[in-house]
Protein backbone atom coordinates (compact mmCIF):
# COMPACT_ATOMS: atom_id res chain seq x y z
CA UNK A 1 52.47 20.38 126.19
CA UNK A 2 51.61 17.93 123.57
CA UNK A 3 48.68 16.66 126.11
CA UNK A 4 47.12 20.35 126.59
CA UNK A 5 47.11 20.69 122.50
CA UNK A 6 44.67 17.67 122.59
CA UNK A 7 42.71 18.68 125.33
CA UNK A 8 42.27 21.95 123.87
CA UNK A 9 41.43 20.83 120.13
CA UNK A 10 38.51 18.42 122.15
CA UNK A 11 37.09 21.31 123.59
CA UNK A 12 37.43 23.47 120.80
CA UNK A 13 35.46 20.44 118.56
CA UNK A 14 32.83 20.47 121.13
CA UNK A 15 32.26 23.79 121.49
CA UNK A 16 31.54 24.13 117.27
CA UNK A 17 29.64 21.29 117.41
CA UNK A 18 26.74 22.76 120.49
CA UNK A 19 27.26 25.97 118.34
CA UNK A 20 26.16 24.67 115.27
CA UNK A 21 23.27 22.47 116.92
CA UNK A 22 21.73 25.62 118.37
CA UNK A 23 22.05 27.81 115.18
CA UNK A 24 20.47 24.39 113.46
CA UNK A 25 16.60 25.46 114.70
CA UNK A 26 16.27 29.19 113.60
CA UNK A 27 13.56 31.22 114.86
CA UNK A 28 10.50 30.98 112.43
CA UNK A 29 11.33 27.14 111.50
CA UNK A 30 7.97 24.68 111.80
CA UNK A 31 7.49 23.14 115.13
CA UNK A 32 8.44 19.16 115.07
CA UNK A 33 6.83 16.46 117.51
CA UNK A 34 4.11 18.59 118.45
CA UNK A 35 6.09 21.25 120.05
CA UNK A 36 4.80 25.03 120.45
CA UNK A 37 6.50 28.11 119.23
CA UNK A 38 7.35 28.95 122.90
CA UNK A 39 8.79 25.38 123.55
CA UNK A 40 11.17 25.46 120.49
CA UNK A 41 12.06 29.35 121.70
CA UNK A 42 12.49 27.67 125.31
CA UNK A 43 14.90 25.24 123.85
CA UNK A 44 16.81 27.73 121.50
CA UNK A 45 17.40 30.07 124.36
CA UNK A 46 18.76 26.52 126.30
CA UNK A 47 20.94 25.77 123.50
CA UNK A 48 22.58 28.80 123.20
CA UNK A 49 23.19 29.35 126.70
CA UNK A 50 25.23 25.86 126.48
CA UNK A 51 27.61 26.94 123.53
CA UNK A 52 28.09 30.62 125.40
CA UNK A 53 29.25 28.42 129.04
CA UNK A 54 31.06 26.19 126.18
CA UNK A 55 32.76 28.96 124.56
CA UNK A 56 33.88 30.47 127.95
CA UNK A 57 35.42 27.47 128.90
CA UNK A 58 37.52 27.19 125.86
CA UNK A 59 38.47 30.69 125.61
CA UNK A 60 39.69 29.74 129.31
CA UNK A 61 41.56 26.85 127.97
CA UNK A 62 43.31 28.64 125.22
CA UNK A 63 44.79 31.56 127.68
CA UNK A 64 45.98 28.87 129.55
CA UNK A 65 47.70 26.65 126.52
CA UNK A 66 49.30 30.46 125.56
CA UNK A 67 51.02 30.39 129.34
CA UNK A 68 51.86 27.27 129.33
CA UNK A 69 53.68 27.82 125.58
CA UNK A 70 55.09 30.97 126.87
CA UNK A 71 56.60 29.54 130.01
CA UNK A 72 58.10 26.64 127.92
CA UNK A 73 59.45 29.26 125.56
CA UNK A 74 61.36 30.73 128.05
CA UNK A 75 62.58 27.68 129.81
CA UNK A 76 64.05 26.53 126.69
CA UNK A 77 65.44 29.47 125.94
CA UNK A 78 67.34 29.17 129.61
CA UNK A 79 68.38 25.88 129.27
CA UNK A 80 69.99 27.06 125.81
CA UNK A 81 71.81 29.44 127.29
CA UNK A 82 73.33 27.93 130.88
CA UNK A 83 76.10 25.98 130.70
CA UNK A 84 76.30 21.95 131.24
CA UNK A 85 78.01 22.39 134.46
CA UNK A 86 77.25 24.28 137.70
CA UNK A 87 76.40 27.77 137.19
CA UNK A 88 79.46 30.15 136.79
CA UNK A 89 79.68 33.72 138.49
CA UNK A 90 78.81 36.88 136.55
CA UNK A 91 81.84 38.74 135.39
CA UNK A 92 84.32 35.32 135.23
CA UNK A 93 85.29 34.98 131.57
CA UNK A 94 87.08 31.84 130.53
CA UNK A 95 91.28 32.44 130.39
CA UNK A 96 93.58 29.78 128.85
CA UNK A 97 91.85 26.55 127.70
CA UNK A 98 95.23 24.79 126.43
CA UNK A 99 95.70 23.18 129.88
CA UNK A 100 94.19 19.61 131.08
CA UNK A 101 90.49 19.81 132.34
CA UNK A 102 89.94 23.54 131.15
CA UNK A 103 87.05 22.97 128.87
CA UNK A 104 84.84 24.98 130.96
CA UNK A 105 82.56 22.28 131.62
CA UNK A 106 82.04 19.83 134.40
CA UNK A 107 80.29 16.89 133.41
CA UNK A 108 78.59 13.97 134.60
CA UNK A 109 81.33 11.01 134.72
CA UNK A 110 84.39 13.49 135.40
CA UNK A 111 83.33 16.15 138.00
CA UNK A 112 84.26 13.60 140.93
CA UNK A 113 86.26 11.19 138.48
CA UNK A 114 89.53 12.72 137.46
CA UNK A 115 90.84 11.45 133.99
CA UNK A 116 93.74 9.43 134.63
CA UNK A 117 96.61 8.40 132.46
CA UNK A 118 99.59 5.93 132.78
CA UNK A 119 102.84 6.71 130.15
CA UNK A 120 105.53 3.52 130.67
CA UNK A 121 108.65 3.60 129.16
CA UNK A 122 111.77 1.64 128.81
CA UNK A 123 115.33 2.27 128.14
CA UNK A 124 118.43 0.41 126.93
CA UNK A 125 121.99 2.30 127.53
CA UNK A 126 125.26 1.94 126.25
CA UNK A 127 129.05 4.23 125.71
CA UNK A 128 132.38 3.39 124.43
CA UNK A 129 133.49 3.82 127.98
CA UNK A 130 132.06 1.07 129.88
CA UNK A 131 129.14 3.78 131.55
CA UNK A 132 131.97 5.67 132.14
CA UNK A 133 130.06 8.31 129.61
CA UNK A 134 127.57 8.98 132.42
CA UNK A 135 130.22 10.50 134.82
CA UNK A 136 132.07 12.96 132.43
CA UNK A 137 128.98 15.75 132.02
CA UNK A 138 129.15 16.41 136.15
CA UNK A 139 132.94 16.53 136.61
CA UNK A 140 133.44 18.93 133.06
CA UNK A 141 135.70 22.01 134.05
CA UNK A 142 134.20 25.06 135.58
CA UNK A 143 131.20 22.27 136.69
CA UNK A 144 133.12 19.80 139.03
CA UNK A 145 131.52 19.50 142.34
CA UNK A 146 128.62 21.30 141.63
CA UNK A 147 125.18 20.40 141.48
CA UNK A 148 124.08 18.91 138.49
CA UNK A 149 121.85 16.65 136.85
CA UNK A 150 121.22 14.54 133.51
CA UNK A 151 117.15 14.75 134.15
CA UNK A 152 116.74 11.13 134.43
CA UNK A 153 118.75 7.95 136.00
CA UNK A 154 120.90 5.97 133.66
CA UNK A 155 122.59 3.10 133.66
CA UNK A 156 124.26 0.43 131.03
CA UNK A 157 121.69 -2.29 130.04
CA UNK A 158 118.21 -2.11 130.27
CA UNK A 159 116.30 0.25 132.84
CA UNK A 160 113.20 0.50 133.32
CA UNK A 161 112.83 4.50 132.94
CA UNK A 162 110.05 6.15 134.54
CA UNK A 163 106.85 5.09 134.53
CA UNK A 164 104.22 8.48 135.16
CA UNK A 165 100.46 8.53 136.59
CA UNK A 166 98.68 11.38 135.84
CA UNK A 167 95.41 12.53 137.53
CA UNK A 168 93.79 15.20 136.57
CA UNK A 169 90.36 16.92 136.65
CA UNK A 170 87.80 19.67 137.34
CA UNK A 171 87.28 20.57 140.86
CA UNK A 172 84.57 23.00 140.65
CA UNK A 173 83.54 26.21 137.96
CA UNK A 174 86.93 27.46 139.83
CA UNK A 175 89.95 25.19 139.83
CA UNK A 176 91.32 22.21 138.09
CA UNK A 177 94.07 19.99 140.08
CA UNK A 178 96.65 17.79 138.57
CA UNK A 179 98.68 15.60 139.91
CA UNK A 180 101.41 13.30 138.06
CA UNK A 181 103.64 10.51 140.07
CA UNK A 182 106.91 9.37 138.71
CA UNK A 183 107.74 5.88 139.46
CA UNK A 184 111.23 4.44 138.61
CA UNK A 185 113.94 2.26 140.04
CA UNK A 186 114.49 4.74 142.69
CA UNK A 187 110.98 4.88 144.45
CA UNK A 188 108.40 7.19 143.59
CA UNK A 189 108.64 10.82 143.50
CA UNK A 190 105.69 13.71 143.00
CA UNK A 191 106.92 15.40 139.99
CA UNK A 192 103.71 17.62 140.35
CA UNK A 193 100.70 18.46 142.18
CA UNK A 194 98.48 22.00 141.74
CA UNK A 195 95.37 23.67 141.54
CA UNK A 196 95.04 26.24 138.72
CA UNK A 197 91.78 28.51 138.32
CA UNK A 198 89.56 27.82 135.71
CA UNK A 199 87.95 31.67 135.21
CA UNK A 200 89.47 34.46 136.73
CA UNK A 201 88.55 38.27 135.65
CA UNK A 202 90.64 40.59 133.29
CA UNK A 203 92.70 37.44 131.68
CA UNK A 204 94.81 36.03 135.19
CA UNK A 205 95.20 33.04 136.30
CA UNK A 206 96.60 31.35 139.50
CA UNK A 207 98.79 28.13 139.89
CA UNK A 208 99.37 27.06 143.21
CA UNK A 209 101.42 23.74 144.66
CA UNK A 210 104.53 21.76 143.09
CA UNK A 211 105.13 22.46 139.21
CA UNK A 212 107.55 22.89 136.52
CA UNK A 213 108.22 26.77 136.24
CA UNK A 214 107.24 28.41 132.31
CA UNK A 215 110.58 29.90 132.26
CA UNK A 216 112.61 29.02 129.25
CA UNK A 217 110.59 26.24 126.34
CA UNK A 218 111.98 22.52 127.53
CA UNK A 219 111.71 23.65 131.10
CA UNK A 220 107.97 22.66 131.64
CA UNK A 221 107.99 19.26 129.67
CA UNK A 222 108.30 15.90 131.32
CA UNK A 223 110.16 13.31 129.48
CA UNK A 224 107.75 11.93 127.87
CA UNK A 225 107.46 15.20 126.18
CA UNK A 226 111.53 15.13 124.82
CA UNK A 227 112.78 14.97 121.40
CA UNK A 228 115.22 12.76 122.66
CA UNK A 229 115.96 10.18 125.62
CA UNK A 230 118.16 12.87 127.75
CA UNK A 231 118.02 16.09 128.95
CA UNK A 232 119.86 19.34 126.89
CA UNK A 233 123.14 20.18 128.42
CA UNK A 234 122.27 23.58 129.90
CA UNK A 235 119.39 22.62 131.72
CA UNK A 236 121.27 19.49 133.35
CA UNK A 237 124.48 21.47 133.98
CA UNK A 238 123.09 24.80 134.74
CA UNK A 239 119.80 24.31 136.14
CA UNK A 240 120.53 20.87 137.96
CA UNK A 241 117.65 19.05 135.32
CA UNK A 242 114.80 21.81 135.63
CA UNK A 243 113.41 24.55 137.42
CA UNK A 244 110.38 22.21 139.41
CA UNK A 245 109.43 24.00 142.59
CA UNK A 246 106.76 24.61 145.32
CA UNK A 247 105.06 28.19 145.00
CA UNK A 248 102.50 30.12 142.94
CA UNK A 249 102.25 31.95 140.01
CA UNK A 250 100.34 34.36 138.26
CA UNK A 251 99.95 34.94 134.85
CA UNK A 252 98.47 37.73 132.57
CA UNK A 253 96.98 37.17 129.03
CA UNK A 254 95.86 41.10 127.75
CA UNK A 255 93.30 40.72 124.75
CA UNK A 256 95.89 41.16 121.75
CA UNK A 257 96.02 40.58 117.71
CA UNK A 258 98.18 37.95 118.85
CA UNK A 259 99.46 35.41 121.85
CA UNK A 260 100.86 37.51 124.68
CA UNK A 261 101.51 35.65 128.08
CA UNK A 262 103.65 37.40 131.06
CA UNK A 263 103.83 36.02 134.27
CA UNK A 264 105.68 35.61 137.67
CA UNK A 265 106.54 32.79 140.39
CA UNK A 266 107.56 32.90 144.07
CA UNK A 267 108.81 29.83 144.57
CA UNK A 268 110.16 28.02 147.98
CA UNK A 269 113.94 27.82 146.27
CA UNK A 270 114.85 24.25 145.62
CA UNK A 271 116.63 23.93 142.75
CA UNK A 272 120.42 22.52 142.58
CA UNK A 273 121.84 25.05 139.95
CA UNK A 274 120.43 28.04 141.18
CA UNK A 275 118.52 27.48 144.30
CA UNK A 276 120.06 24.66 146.09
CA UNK A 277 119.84 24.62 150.11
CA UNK A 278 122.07 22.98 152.08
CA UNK A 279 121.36 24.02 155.61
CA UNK A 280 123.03 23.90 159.29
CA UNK A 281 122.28 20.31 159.26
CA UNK A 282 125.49 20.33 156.83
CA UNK A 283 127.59 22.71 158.18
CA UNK A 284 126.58 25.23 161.42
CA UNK A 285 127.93 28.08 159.50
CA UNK A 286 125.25 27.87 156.55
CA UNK A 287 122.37 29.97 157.20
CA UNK A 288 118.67 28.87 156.70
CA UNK A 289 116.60 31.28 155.14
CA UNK A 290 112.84 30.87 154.45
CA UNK A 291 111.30 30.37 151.99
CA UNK A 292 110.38 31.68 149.22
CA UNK A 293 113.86 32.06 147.82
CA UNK A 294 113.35 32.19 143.96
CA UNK A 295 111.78 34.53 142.13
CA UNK A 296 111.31 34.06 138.85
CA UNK A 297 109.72 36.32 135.45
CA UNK A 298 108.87 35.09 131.92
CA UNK A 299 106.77 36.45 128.44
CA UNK A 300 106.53 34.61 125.78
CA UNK A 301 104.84 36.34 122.04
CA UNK A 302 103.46 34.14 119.17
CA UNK A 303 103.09 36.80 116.23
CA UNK A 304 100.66 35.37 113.34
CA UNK A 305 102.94 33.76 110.76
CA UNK A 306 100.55 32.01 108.84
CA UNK A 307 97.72 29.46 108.89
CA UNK A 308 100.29 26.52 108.76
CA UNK A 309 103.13 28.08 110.81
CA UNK A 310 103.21 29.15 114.49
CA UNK A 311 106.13 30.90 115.95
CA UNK A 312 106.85 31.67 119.52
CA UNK A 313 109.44 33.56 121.47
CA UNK A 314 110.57 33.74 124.83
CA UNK A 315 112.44 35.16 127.50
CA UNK A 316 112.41 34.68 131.31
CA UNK A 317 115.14 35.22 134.20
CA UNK A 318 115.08 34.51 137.95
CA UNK A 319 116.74 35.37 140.81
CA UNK A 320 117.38 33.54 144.46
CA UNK A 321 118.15 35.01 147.48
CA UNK A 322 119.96 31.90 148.56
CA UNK A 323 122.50 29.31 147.16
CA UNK A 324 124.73 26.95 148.66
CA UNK A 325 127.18 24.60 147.22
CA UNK A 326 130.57 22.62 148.13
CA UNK A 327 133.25 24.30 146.67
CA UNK A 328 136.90 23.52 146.49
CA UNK A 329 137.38 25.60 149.57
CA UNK A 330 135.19 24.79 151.61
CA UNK A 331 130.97 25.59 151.85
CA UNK A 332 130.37 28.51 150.49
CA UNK A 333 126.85 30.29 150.41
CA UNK A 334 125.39 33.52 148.59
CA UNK A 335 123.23 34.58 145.58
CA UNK A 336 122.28 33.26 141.74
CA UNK A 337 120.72 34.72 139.28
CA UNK A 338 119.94 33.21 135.56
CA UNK A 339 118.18 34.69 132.38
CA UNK A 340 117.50 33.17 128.86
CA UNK A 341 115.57 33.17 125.51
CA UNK A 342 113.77 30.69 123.56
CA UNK A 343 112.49 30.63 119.85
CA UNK A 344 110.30 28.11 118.58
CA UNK A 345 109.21 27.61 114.83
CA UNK A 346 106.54 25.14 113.89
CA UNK A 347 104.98 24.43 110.45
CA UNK A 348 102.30 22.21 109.79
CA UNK A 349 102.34 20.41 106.52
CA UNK A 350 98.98 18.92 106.69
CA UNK A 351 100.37 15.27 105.91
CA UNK A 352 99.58 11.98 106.67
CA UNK A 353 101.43 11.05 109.84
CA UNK A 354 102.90 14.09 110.50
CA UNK A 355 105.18 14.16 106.86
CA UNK A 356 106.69 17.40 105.87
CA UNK A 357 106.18 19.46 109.13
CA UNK A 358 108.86 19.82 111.06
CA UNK A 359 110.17 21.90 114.21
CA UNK A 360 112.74 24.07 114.92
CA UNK A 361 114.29 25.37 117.92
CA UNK A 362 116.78 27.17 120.05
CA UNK A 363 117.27 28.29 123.91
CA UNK A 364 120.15 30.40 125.35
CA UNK A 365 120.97 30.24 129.38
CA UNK A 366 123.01 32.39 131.11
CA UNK A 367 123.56 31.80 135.09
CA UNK A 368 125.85 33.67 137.42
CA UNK A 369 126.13 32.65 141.21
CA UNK A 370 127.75 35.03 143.52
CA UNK A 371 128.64 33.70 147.02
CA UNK A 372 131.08 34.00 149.92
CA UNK A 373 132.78 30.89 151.50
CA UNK A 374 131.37 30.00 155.18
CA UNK A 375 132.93 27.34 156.41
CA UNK A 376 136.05 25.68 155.47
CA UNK A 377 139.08 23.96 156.99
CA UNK A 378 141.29 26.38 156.04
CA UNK A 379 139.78 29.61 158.80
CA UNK A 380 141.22 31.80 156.33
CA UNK A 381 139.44 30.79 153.29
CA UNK A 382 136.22 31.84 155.43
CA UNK A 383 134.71 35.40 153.46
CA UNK A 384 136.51 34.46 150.26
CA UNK A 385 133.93 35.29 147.44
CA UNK A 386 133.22 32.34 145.02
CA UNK A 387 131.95 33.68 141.31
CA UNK A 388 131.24 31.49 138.81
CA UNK A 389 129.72 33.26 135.32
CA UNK A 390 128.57 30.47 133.17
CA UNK A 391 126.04 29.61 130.15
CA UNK A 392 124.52 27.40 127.08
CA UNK A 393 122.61 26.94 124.05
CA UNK A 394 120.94 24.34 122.70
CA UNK A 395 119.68 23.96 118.71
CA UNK A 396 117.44 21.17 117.68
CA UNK A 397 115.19 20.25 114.74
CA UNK A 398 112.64 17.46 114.40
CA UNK A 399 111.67 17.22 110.29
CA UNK A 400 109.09 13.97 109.81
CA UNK A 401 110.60 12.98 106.69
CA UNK A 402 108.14 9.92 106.23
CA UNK A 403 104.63 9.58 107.81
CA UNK A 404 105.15 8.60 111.22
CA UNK A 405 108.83 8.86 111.21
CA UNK A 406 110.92 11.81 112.50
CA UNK A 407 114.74 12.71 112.08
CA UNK A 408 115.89 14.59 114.79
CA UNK A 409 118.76 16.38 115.18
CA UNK A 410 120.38 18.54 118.22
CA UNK A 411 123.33 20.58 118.73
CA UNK A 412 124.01 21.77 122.84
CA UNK A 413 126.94 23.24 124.26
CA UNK A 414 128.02 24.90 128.08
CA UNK A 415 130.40 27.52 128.31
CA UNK A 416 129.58 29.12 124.71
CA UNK A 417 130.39 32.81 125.85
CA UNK A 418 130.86 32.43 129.59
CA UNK A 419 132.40 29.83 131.73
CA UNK A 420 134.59 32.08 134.17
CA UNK A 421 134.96 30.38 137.57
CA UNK A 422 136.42 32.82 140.33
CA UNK A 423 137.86 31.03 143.28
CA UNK A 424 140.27 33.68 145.13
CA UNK A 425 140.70 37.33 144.91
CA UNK A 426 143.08 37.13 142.34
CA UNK A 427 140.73 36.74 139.50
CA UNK A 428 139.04 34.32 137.85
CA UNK A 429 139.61 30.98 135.35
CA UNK A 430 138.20 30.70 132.08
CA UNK A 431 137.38 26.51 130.99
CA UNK A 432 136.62 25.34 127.71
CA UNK A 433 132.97 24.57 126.63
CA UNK A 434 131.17 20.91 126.83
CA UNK A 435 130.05 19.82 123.78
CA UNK A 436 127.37 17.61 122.05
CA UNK A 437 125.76 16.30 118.99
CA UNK A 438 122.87 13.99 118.99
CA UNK A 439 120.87 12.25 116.07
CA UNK A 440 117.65 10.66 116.78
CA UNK A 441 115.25 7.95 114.68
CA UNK A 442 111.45 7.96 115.85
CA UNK A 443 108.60 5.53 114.89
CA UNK A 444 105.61 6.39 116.18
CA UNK A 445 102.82 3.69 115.27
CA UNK A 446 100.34 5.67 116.78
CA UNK A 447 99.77 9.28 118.83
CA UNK A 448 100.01 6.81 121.92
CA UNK A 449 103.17 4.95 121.29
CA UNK A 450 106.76 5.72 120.30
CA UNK A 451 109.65 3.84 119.62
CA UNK A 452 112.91 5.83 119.30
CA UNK A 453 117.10 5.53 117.98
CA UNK A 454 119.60 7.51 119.29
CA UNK A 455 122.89 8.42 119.84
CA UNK A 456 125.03 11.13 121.41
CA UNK A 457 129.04 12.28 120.57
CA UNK A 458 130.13 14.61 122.86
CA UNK A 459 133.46 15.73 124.13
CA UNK A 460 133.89 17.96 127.75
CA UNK A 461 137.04 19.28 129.28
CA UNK A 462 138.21 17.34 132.38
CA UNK A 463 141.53 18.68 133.93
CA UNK A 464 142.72 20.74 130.73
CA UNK A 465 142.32 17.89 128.43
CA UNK A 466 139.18 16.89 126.09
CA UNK A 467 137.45 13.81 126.90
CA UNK A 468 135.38 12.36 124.21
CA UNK A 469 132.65 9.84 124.43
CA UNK A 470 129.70 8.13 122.17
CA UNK A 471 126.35 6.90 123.73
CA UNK A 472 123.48 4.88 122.24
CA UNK A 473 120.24 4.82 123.36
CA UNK A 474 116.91 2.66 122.56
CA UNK A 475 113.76 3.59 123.71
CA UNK A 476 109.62 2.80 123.91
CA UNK A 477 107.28 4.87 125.72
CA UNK A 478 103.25 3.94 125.59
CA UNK A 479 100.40 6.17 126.28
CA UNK A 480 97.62 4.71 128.60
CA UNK A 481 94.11 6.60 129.12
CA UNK A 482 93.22 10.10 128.67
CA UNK A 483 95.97 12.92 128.45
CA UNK A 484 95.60 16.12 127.82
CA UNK A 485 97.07 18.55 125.10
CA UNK A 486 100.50 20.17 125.75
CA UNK A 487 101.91 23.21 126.06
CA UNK A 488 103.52 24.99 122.18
């Protein structure tokens, strides 16, 4: 455009310039050189033809310049107002942007590239009991023989934890897909891989593949995301570690004053505390249902408590259709169901390295499996219903006392209100409640590395008596490439 300025500014130049040469001879004005009145008329007619053709041209030029301007006008203006990326659909409107990749952009470098991230850690274990600490959770009354699990391996010594790869990315205007590998001493394992819509109309969205489920608060967190090195007792005696399943869900956001989130998941039905699957490949007399076999339903509110504060609160249930376990008589087989609440508190103080904010939270569980024995040595065990009505809490508080440093402090128990454990018809047998205190120091140089202190004191009931035991653990975790932000 800059080019058709000069041009025209030329023309324009030469156009006042023939002008003022013919308006230079006016009629009446002496003849010069010998030339007659009709000569010099002759001429002044030829002159003033020239700046008429002249003026046309450049009153041609300028109509094109203003086209040219007004097409660039409009361009710009276009360019302004499309996105980055690939063009979006009408009537898509941009849902949740907390999760990895949801920017609503696909750029040059990551639309075939997914950003990938490597988080290694390493642990050092120890108990008064020789490791003997490990096996006391699983066998607790009310618990033994059921599934259950402490979230991660352990051993006494050094272990190598887990180390996690996490890929993740933009697809398309449509879905971002994350995947995240767990390697550890025991192979590797997929702890997830899904595609979740980017834009979807009226405030849904649409996971689909292996994740953690959004019921409860610690449920969807990976271990890297912990306030300490192991698991809270009702998720590892309850749940079997966490609710991490193949399925979909669906989830609602409704334009609100505040956060609302609801949402649902059919999921195949995996898990070992509520969920778990045996099959005929066990015994012939277990059944083998298809899937999906879980069902699960969660909302979660976060009312406006202030600039610096953030509160959120929770509650969720789920439900499976089928759940097999050993029991003491035999295989038994039948239905679970579980429901909870969580409340989370977070307030910001604004200081260096995290000092004076702190976090403070809690999470009830309540499961109940009902199921009827199937197979067992004893024929006339066979039909015998097998209750067991059993829950927990866990309390925890992370204050960062120093920049960079946090205190953290827990408080989880099983069998708070419930842990009734029906084996006959006769009734049912009420256990004592597990219980645990933990204390953890944290150093964390930088937002990609973390050094941690801890120890546990817990007692459980084993056979009618109380079992105590005291655990220490050490452990560093590093951050490697781009990650994105969590979840509150």
């Amino acid at each position: 455009m800059t080019k058709t300025l000069a041009r025209a500014a030329l023309r324009l130049a030469a156009g006042l310039a023939v002008a003022a040469l013919a308006a230079s001879a006016a009629p009446g004005e002496e003849p010069k050189g010998g030339q007659t009145v009709e000569e010099k008329v002759r001429a002044l007619e030829a002159r003033q033809e020239e700046a008429r053709k002249a003026l046309e041209e450049l009153t041609r030029e300028l109509a094109a310049l203003r086209r040219e301007m007004d097409e660039a006008k409009a361009a710009g203006q276009a360019a302004a107002s499309r996105p980055a990326g690939p063009v979006e659909p009408k009537g898509l409107v941009p849902l949740d942007v907390g999760s990895i990749g949801s920017t609503g952009q696909v750029t040059s470098g990551t639309s075939f590239n997914p950003s990938i991230s490597v988080i290694p850690e390493g642990i050092y274990y120890a108990d008064d009991s020789s490791g003997g600490a490990l096996g006391l959770v699983p066998e607790a009354d009310g618990f033994a023989g059921t599934p259950t699990g402490e979230g991660r391996d352990l051993a006494r010594g050094f272990i190598l934890g887990e180390t996690e790869f996490t890929f993740s990315g933009a697809v398309d205007p449509y879905f971002d897909v994350t995947a995240i590998a767990s390697v550890s001493g025991d192979g590797i394992s997929l702890e997830e891989a899904y595609a979740r819509t980017r834009r979807f109309p009226a405030g849904l969205a649409l996971k689909a593949g292996k994740f953690y489920s959004a019921v409860g608060y610690a449920n969807r967190q990976h271990p890297h995301q912990w306030d300490f090195v192991d698991q809270s007792l009702p998720y590892a005696m309850l749940l079997g570690g966490a609710v991490n399943d193949v399925g979909v869900q669906v989830t609602y956001l409704p334009k609100t004053p505040f956060y609302v989130q609801v949402g649902a998941e059919a999921l195949q039905g995996e898990n070992p505390g509520v969920a778990n699957v045996l099959g005929p490949g066990v015994d012939p007399a277990l059944s083998d249902e298809a899937g999906p076999r879980l069902f699960t339903g969660f909302a979660k509110v976060a009312p406006n408590v202030g600039l610096d504060d953030a509160l959120q609160i929770g509650v969720s249930g789920g439900y499976s259709s089928q759940h097999q376990e050993e029991t003491v008589t035999g295989y038994a087989q039948g239905t679970a169901w579980f429901a909870g609440t969580d409340w989370v508190f977070k307030h910001d103080a604004s200081g260096t390295g995290g000092k004076g904010s702190f976090v403070l939270s809690a999470e009830y569980l309540y499961r109940e499996k009902r199921l009827n024995v199937a197979a067992s040595p004893d024929e006339a065990s066979v039909g015998t219903p097998w209750r067991a009505r059993q829950d927990g809490l866990t309390v925890s508080g992370v204050w960062g006392f120093v920049p960079r440093w946090t205190l953290n402090l827990r408080y989880d128990a099983v069998g708070v209100l419930a842990n009734d454990v029906a084996r006959d018809p006769l009734g049912s047998t009420s256990y004592d409640a597990s219980r645990r205190v933990s204390a953890a120091l944290t150093f964390n140089p930088t937002e990609f590395s973390r050094i941690r202190a801890q120890v546990n004191r817990g007692d459980v009931p084993i056979g009618g008596e109380r079992r105590r035991f005291v655990q220490l653990f050490l452990q560093y975790q590093l951050s490697l490439g781009a990650h994105g932000a969590h979840a509150f």
